[in-house]
C-alpha atoms as a PDB file:
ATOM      1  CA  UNK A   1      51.382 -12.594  46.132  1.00  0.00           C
ATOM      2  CA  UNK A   2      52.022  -9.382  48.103  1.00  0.00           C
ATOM      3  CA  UNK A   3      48.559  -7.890  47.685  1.00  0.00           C
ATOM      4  CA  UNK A   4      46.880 -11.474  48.352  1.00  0.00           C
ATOM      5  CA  UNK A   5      49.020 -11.532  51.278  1.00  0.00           C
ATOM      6  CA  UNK A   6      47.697  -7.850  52.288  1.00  0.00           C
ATOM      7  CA  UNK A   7      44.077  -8.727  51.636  1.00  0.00           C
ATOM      8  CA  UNK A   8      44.264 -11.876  54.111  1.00  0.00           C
ATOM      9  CA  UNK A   9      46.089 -10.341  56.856  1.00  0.00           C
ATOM     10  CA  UNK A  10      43.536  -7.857  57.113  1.00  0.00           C
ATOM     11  CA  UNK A  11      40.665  -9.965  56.680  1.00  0.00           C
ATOM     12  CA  UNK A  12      41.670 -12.308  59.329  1.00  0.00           C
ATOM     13  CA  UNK A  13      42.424  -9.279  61.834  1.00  0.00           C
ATOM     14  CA  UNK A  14      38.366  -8.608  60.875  1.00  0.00           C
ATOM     15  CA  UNK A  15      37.612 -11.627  61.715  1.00  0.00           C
ATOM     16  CA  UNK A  16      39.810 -12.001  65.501  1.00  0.00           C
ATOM     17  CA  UNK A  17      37.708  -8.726  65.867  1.00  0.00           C
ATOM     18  CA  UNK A  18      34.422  -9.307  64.807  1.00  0.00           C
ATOM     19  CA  UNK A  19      32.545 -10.332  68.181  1.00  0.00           C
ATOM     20  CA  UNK A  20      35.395  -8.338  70.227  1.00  0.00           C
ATOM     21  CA  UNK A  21      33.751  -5.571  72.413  1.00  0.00           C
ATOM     22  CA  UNK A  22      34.157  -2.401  72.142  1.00  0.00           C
ATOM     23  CA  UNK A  23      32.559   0.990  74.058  1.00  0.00           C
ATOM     24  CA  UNK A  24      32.035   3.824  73.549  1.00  0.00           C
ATOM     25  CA  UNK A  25      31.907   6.702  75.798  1.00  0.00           C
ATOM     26  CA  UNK A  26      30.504  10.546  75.885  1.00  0.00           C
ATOM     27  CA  UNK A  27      32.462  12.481  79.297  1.00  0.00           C
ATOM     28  CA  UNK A  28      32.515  16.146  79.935  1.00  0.00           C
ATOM     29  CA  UNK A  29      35.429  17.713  78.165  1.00  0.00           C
ATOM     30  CA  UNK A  30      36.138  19.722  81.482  1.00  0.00           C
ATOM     31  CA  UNK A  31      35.065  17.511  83.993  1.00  0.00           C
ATOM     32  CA  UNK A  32      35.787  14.724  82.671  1.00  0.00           C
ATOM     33  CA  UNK A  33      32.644  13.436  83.921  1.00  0.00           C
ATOM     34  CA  UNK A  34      31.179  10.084  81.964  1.00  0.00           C
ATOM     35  CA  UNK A  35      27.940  11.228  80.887  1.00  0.00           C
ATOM     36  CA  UNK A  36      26.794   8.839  78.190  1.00  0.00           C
ATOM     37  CA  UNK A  37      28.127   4.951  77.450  1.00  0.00           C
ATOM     38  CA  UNK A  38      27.160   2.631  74.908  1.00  0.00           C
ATOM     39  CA  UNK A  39      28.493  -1.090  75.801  1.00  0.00           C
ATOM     40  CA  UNK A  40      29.377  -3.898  74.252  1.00  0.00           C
ATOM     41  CA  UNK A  41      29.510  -2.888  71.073  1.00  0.00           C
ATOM     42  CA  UNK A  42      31.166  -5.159  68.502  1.00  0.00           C
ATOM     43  CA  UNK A  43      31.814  -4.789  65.147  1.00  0.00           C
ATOM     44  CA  UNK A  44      29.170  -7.448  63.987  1.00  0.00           C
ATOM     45  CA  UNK A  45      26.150  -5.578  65.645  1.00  0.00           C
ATOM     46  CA  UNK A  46      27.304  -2.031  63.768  1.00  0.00           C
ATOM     47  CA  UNK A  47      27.639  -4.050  60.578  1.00  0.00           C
ATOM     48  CA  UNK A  48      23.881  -5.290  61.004  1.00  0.00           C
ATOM     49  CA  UNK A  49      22.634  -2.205  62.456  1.00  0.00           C
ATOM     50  CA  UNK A  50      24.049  -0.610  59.022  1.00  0.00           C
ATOM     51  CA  UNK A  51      22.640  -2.986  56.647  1.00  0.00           C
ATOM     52  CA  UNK A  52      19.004  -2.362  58.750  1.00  0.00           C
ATOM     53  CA  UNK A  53      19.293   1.616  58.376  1.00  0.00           C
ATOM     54  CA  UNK A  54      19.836   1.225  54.597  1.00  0.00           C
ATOM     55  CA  UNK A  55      17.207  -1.447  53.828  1.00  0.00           C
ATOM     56  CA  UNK A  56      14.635   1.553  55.742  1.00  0.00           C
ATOM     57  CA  UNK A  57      15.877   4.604  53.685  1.00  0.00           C
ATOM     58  CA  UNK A  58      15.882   2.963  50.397  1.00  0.00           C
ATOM     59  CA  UNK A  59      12.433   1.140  51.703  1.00  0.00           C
ATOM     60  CA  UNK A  60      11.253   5.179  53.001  1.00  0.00           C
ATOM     61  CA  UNK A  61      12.771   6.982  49.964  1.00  0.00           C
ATOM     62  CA  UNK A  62      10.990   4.160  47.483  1.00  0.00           C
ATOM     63  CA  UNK A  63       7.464   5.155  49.507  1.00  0.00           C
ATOM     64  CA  UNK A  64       8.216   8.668  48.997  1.00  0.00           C
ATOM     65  CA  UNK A  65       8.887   8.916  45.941  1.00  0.00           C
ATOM     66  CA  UNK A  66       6.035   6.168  44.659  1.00  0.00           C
ATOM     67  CA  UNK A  67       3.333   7.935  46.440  1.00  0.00           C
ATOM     68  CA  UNK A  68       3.953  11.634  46.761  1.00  0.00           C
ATOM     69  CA  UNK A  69       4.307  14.048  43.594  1.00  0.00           C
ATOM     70  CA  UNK A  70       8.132  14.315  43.978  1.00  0.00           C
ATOM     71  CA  UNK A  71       7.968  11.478  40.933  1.00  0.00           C
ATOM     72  CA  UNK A  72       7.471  13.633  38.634  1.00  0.00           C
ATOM     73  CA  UNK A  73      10.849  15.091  39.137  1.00  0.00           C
ATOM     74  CA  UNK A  74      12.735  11.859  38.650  1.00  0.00           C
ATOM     75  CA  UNK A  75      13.935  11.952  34.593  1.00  0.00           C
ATOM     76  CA  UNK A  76      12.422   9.417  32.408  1.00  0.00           C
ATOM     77  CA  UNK A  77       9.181   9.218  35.223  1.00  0.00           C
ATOM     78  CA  UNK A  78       5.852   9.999  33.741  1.00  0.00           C
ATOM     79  CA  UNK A  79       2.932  10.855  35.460  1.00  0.00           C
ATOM     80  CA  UNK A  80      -0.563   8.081  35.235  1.00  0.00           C
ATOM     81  CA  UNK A  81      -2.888  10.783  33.182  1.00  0.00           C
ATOM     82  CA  UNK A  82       0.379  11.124  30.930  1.00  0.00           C
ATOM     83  CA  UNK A  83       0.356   7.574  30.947  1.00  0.00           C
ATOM     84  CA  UNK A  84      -3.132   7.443  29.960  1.00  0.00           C
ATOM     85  CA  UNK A  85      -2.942  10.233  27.245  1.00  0.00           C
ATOM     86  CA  UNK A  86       0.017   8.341  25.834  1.00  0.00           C
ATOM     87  CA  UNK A  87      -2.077   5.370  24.979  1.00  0.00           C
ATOM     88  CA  UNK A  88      -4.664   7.034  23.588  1.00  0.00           C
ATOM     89  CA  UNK A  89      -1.917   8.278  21.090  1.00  0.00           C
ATOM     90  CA  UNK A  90      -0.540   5.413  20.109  1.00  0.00           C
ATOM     91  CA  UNK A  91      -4.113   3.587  19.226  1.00  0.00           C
ATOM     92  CA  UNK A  92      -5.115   6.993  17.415  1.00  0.00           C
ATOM     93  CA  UNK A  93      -2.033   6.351  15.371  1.00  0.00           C
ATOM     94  CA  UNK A  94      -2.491   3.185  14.650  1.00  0.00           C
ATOM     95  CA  UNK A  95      -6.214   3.686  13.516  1.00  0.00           C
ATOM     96  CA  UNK A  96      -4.695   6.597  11.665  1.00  0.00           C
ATOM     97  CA  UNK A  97      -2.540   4.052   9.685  1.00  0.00           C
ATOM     98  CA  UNK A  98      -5.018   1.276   9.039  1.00  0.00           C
ATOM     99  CA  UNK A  99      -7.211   4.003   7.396  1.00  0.00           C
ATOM    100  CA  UNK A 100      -3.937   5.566   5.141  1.00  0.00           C
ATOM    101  CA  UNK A 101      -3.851   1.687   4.317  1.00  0.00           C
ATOM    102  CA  UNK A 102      -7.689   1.206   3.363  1.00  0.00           C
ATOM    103  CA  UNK A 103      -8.301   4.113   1.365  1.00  0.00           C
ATOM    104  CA  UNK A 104      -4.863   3.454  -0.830  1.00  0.00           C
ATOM    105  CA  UNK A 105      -6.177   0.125  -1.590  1.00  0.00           C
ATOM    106  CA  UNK A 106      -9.514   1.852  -2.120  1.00  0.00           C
ATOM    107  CA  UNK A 107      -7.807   3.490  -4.932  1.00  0.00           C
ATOM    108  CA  UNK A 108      -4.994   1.875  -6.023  1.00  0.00           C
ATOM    109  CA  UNK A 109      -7.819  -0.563  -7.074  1.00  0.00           C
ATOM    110  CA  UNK A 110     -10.642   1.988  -7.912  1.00  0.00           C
ATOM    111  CA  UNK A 111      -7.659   3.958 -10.416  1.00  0.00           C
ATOM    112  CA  UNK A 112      -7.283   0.291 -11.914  1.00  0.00           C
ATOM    113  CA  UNK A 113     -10.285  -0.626 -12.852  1.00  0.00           C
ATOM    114  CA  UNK A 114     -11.464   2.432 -14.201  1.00  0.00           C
ATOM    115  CA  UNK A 115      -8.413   2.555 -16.480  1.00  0.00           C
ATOM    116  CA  UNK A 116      -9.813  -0.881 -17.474  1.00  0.00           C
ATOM    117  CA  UNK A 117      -6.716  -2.892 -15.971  1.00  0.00           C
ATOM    118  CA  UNK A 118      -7.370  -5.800 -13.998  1.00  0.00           C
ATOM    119  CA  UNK A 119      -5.014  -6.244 -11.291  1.00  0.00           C
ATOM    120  CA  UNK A 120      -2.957 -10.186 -11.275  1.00  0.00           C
ATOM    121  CA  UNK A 121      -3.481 -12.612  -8.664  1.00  0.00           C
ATOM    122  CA  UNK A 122      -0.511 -11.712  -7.349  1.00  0.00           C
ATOM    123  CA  UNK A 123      -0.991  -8.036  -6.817  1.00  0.00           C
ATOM    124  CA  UNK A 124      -4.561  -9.129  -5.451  1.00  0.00           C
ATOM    125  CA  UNK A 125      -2.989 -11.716  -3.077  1.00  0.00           C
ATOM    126  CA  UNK A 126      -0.295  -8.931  -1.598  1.00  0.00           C
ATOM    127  CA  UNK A 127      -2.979  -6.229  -1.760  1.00  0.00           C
ATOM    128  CA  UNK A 128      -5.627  -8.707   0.479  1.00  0.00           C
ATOM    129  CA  UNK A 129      -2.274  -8.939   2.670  1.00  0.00           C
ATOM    130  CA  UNK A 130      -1.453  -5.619   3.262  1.00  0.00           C
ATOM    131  CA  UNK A 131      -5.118  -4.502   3.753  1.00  0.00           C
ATOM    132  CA  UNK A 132      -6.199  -3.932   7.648  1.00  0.00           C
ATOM    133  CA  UNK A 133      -8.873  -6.519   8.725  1.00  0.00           C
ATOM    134  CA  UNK A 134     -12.003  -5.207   7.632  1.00  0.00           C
ATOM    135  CA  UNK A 135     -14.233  -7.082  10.957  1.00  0.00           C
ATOM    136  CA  UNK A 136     -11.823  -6.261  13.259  1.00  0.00           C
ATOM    137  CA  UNK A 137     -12.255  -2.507  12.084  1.00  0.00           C
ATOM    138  CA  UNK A 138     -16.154  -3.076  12.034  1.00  0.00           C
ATOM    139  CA  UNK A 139     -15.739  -4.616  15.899  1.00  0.00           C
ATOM    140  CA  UNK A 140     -13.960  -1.288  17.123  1.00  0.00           C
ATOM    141  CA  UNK A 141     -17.058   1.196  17.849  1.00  0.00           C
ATOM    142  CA  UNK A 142     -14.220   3.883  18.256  1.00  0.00           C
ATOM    143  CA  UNK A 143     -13.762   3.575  14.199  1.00  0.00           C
ATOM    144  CA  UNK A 144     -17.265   3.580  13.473  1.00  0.00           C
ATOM    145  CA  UNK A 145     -17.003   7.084  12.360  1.00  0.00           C
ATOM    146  CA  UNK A 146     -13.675   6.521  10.104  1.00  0.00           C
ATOM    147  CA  UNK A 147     -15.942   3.906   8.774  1.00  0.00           C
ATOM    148  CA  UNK A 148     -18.918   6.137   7.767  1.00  0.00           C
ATOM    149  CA  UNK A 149     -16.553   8.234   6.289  1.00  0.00           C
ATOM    150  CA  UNK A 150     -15.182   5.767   3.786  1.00  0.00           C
ATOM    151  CA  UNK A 151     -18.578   5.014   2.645  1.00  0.00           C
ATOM    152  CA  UNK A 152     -19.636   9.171   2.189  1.00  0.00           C
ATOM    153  CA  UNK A 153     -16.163   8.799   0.143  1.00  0.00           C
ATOM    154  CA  UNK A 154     -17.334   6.022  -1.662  1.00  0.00           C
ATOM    155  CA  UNK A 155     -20.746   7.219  -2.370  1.00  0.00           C
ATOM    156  CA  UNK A 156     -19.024  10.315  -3.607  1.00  0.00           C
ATOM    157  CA  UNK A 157     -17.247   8.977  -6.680  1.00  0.00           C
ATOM    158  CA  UNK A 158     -20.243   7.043  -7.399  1.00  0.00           C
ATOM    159  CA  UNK A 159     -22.833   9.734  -7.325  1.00  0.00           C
ATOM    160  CA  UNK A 160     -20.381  12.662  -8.481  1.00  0.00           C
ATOM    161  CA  UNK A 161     -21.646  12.565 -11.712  1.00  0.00           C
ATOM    162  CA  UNK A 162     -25.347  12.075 -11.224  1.00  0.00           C
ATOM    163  CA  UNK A 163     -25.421  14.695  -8.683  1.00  0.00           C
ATOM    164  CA  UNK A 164     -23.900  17.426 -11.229  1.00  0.00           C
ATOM    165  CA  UNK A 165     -27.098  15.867 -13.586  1.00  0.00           C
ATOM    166  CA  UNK A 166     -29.636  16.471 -10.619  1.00  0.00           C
ATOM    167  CA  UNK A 167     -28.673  19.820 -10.250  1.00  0.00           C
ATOM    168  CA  UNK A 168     -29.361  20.643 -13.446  1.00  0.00           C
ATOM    169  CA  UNK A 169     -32.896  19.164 -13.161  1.00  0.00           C
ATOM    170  CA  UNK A 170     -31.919  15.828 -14.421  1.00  0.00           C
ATOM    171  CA  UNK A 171     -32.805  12.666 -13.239  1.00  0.00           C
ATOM    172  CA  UNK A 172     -30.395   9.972 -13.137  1.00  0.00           C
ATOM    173  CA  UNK A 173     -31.421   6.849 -14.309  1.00  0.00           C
ATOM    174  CA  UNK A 174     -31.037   4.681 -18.234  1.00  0.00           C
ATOM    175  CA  UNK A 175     -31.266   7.566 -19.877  1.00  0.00           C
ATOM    176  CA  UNK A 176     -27.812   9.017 -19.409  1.00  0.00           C
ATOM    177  CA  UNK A 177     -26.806   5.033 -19.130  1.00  0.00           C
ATOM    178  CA  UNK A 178     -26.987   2.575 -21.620  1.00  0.00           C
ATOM    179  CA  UNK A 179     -25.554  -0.921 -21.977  1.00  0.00           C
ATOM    180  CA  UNK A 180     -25.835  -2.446 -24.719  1.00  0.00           C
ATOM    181  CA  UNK A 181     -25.092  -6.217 -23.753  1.00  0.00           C
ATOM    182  CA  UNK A 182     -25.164  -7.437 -19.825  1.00  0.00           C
ATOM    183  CA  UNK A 183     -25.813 -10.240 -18.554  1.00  0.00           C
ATOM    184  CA  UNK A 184     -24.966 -10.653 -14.471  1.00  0.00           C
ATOM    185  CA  UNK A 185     -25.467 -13.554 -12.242  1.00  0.00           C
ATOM    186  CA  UNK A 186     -28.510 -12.743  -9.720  1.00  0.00           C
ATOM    187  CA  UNK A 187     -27.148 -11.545  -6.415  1.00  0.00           C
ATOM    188  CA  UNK A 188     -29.552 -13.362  -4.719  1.00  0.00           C
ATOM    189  CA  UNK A 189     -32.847 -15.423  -4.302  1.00  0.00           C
ATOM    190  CA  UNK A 190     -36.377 -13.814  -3.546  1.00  0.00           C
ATOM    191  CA  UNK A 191     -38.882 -11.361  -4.043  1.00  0.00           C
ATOM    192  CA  UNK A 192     -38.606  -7.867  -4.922  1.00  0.00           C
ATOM    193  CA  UNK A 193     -40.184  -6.126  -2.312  1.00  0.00           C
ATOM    194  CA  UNK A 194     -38.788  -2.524  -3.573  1.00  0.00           C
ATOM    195  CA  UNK A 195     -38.020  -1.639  -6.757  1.00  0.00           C
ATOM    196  CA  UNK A 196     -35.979   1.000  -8.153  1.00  0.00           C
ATOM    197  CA  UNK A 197     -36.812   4.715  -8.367  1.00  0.00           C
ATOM    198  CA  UNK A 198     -34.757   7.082  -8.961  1.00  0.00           C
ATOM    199  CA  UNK A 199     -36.869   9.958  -8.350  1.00  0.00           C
ATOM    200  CA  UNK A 200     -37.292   9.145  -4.359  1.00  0.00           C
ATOM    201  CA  UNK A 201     -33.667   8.841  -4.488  1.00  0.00           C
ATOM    202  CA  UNK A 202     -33.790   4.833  -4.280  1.00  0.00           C
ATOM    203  CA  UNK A 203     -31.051   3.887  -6.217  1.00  0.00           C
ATOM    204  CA  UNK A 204     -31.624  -0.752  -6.046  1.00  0.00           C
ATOM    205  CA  UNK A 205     -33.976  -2.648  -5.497  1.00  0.00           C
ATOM    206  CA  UNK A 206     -35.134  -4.246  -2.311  1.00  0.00           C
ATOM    207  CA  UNK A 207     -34.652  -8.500  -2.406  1.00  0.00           C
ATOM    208  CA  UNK A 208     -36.417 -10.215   0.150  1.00  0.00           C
ATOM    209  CA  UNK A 209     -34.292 -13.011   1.311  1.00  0.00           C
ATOM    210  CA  UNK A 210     -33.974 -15.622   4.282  1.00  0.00           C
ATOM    211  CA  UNK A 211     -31.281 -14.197   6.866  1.00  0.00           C
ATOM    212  CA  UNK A 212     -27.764 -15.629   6.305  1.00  0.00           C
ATOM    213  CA  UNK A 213     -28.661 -16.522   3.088  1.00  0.00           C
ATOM    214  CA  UNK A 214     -25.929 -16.394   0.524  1.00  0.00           C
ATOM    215  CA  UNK A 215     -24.931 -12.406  -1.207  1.00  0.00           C
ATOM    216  CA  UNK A 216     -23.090 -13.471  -4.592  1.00  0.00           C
ATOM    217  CA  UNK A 217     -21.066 -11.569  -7.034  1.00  0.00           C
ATOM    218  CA  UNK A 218     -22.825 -10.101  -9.810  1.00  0.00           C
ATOM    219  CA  UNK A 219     -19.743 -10.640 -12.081  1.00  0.00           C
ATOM    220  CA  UNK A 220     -15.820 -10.763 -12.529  1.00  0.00           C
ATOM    221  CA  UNK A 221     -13.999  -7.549 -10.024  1.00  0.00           C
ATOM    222  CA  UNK A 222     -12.420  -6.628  -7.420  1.00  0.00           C
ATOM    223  CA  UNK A 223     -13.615  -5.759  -3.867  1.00  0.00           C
ATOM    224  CA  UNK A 224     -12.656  -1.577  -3.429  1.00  0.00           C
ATOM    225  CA  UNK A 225     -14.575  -1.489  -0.345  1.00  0.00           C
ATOM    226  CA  UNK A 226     -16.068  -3.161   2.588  1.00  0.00           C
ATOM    227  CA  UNK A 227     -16.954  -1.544   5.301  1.00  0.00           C
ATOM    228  CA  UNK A 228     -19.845  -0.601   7.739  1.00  0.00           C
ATOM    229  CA  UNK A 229     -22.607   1.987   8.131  1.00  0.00           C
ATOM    230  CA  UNK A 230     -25.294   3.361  10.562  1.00  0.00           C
ATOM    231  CA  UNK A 231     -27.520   3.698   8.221  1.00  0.00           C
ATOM    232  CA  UNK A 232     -27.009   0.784   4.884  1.00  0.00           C
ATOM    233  CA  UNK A 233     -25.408  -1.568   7.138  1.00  0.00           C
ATOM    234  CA  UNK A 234     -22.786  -4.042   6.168  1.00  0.00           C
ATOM    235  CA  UNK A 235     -22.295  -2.648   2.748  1.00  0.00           C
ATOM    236  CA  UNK A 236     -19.168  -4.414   0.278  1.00  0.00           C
ATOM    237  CA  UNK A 237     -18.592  -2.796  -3.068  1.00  0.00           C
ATOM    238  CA  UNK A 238     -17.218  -4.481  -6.433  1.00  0.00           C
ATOM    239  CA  UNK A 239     -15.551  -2.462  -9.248  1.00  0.00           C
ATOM    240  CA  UNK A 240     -16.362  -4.445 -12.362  1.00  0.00           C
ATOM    241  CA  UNK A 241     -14.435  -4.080 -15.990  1.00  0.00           C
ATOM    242  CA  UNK A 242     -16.352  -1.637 -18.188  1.00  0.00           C
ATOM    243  CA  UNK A 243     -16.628   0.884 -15.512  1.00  0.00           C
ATOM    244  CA  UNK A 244     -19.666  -1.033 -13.785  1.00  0.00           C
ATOM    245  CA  UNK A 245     -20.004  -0.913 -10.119  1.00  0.00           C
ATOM    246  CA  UNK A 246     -22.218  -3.376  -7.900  1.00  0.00           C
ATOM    247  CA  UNK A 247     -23.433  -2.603  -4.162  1.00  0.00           C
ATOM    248  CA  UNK A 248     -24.411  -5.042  -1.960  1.00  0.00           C
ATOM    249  CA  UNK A 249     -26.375  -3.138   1.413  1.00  0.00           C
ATOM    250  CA  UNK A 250     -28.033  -4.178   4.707  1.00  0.00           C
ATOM    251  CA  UNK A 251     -25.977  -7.563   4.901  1.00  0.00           C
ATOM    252  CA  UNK A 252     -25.448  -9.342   8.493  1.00  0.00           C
ATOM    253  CA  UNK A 253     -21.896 -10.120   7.456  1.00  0.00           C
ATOM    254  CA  UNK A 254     -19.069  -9.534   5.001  1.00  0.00           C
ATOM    255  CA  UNK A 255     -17.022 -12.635   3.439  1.00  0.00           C
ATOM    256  CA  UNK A 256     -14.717 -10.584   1.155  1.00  0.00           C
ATOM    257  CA  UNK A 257     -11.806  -7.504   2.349  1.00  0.00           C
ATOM    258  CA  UNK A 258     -11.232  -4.638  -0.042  1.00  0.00           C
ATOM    259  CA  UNK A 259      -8.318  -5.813  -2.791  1.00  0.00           C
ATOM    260  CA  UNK A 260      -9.772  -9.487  -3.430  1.00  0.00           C
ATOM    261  CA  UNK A 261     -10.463 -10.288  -6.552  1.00  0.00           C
ATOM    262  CA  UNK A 262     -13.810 -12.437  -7.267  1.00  0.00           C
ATOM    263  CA  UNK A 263     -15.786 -14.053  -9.701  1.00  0.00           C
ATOM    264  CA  UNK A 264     -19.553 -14.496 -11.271  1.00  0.00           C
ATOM    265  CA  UNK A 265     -21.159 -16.648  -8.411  1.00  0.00           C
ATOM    266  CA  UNK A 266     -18.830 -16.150  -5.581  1.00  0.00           C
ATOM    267  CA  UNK A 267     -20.097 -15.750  -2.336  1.00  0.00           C
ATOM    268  CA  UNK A 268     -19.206 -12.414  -0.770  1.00  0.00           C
ATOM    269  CA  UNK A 269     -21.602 -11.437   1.983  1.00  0.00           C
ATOM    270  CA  UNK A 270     -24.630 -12.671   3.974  1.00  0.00           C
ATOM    271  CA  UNK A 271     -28.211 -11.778   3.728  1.00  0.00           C
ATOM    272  CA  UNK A 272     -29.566  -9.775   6.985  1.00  0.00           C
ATOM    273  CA  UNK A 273     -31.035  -6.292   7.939  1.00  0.00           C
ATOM    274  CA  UNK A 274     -28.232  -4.127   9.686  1.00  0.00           C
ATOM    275  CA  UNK A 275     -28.177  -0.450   9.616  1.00  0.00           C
ATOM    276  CA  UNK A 276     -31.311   1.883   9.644  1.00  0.00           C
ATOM    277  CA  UNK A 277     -32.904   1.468   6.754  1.00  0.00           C
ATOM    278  CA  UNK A 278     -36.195   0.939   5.708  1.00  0.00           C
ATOM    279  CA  UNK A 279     -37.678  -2.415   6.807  1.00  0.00           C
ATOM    280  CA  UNK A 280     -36.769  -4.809   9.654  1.00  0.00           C
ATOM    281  CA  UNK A 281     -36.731  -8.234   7.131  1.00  0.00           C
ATOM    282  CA  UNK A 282     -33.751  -9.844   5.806  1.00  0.00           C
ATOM    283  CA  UNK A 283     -33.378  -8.130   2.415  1.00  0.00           C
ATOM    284  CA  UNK A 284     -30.382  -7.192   0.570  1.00  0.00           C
ATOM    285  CA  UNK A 285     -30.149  -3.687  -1.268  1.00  0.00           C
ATOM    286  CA  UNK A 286     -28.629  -4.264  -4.511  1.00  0.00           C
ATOM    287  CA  UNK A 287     -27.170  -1.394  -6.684  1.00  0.00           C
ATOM    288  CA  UNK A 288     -25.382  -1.143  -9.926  1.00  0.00           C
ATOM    289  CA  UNK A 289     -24.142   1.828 -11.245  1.00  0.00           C
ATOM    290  CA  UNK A 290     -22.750   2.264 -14.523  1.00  0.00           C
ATOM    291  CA  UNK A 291     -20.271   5.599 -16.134  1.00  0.00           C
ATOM    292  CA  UNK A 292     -21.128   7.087 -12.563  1.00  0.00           C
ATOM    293  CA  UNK A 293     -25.023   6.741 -12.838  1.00  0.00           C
ATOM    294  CA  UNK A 294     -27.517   4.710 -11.278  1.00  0.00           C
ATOM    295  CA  UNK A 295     -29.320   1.841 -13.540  1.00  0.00           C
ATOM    296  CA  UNK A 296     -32.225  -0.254 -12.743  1.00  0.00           C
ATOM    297  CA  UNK A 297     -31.108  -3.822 -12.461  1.00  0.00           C
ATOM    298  CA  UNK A 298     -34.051  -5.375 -13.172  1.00  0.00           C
ATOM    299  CA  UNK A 299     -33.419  -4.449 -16.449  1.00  0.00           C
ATOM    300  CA  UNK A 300     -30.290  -6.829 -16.878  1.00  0.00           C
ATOM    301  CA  UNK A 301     -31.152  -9.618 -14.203  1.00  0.00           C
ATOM    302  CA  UNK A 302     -34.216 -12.128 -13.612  1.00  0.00           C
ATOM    303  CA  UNK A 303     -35.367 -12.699  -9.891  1.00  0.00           C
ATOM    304  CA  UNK A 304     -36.676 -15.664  -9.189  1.00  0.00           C
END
């Protein structure tokens, strides 16, 4: 009780004094002479005088330090082209990681299906899940690039082999690949308006199409890439057993991300003309490629 005791005497003898006046005078030490007074001064009005002063120097320090470069010397403060710089970072990063993500799938599932090993629904189901969004990539013009160079990568362990053959004078084409029994479901509906020909480097055929038509799935796979290009487009690659590959170019839109597994039939993209390729009509660019080379597919399909 002693120190309650304490605290109320001397907050009641603030109190009796807080609108008791007070002055305050300046004289001449020698003299004695008054030479400056300040009245009426109580302890109320230097209490709110007080809390003024220090509302202006945090309010004048705040100002100072928001607005001039002295900011840059407060710890942990970082300056707006830092700022700036930072985010750029971070979504550099992140694109870095969505691309570590889509090329692993790429050949996790490439590695698989070459070795002749079809991958379970479940591994299909958690590889569709880990896989970056595929249009969301496509929507980002910054990743435009990353995307072209999936597809050189892509075209490069398709064409490794024939390209070794061309060099050597060779053309690819059924000559270096045979199959002996194929039968695929037609990718699509139309005419032919291009047919394949190796020697100008036209590895498909050309199928004339009405825009957002259907693109189906030559036969059983597995989607290793989806992606899109400046020049084929909206371009979706399946990895069938037997070491048989199917490209579907040029589409207007992509149902299917790289890891999902399909079937004979199943709708995977949409007919349309994208890219820079030849022609401005719906058409769909159809490859299949077989031990690494090129083969007409003509030879194993019937257009209607």
């Amino acid at each position: 009780m002693g120190k309650f005791e304490k605290v109320k005497s001397i907050w009641n003898k603030v109190k009796s004094e807080w609108k008791t006046r007070y002055r305050l005078v300046f004289s001449n030490e020698d003299t004695h002479e008054q030479e400056f007074v300040i009245r009426r001064i109580t302890i109320q009005r230097i209490f709110v005088v007080a809390v003024i002063a220090a509302f202006v120097i945090i309010l004048l320090t705040s100002l100072l330090i928001a607005f001039t470069p002295l900011r840059l010397y407060i710890p942990g403060y970082t300056d707006q082209k830092d700022y700036k710089l930072y985010k750029q970072t971070a979504a550099r990063v992140d694109s870095l990681e969505r691309l570590v993500e889509y090329n692993q799938a790429f050949i996790d599932n490439f590695t698989t299906m070459i070795e002749g090993n079809a991958p379970t629904m479940e591994e299909t189901k958690e590889s569709a899940e880990n896989t970056p969004n595929t249009h969301t990539t496509i929507r980002d013009k910054k990743r435009m690039a990353e995307a072209e160079e999936m597809e050189e990568q892509a075209d490069l362990i398709l064409g490794r082999i024939s390209e070794d053959n061309a060099s050597q004078g060779n053309t690819p084409g059924l000559s270096q690949a045979k199959i002996s029994t194929l039968s695929i479901y037609p990718p699509s509906i139309g005419a032919v308006t291009r047919p394949f020909d190796a020697s100008k480097n036209h590895y498909g055929i050309d199928i004339a199409s009405a825009r957002n038509s259907v693109v189906a799935c030559i036969a059983d796979g597995v989607v290793i890439a989806a992606h899109y290009s400046a020049t084929d487009g909206y371009v979706i690659i399946v990895q069938h057993p037997g070491n048989l590959i199917s490209v579907y170019k040029r589409n207007a839109a992509l149902l299917k991300q790289p890891g999902a597994r399909v079937k004979a039939g199943d709708p995977i993209a949409a007919i349309g003309n994208t890219g820079s390729g030849e022609g401005n009509t719906p058409h769909l660019h159809f490859e299949l490629w077989y031990n690494g080379f090129p083969i007409n597919p003509l030879d194993y399909l019937v257009i209607e």
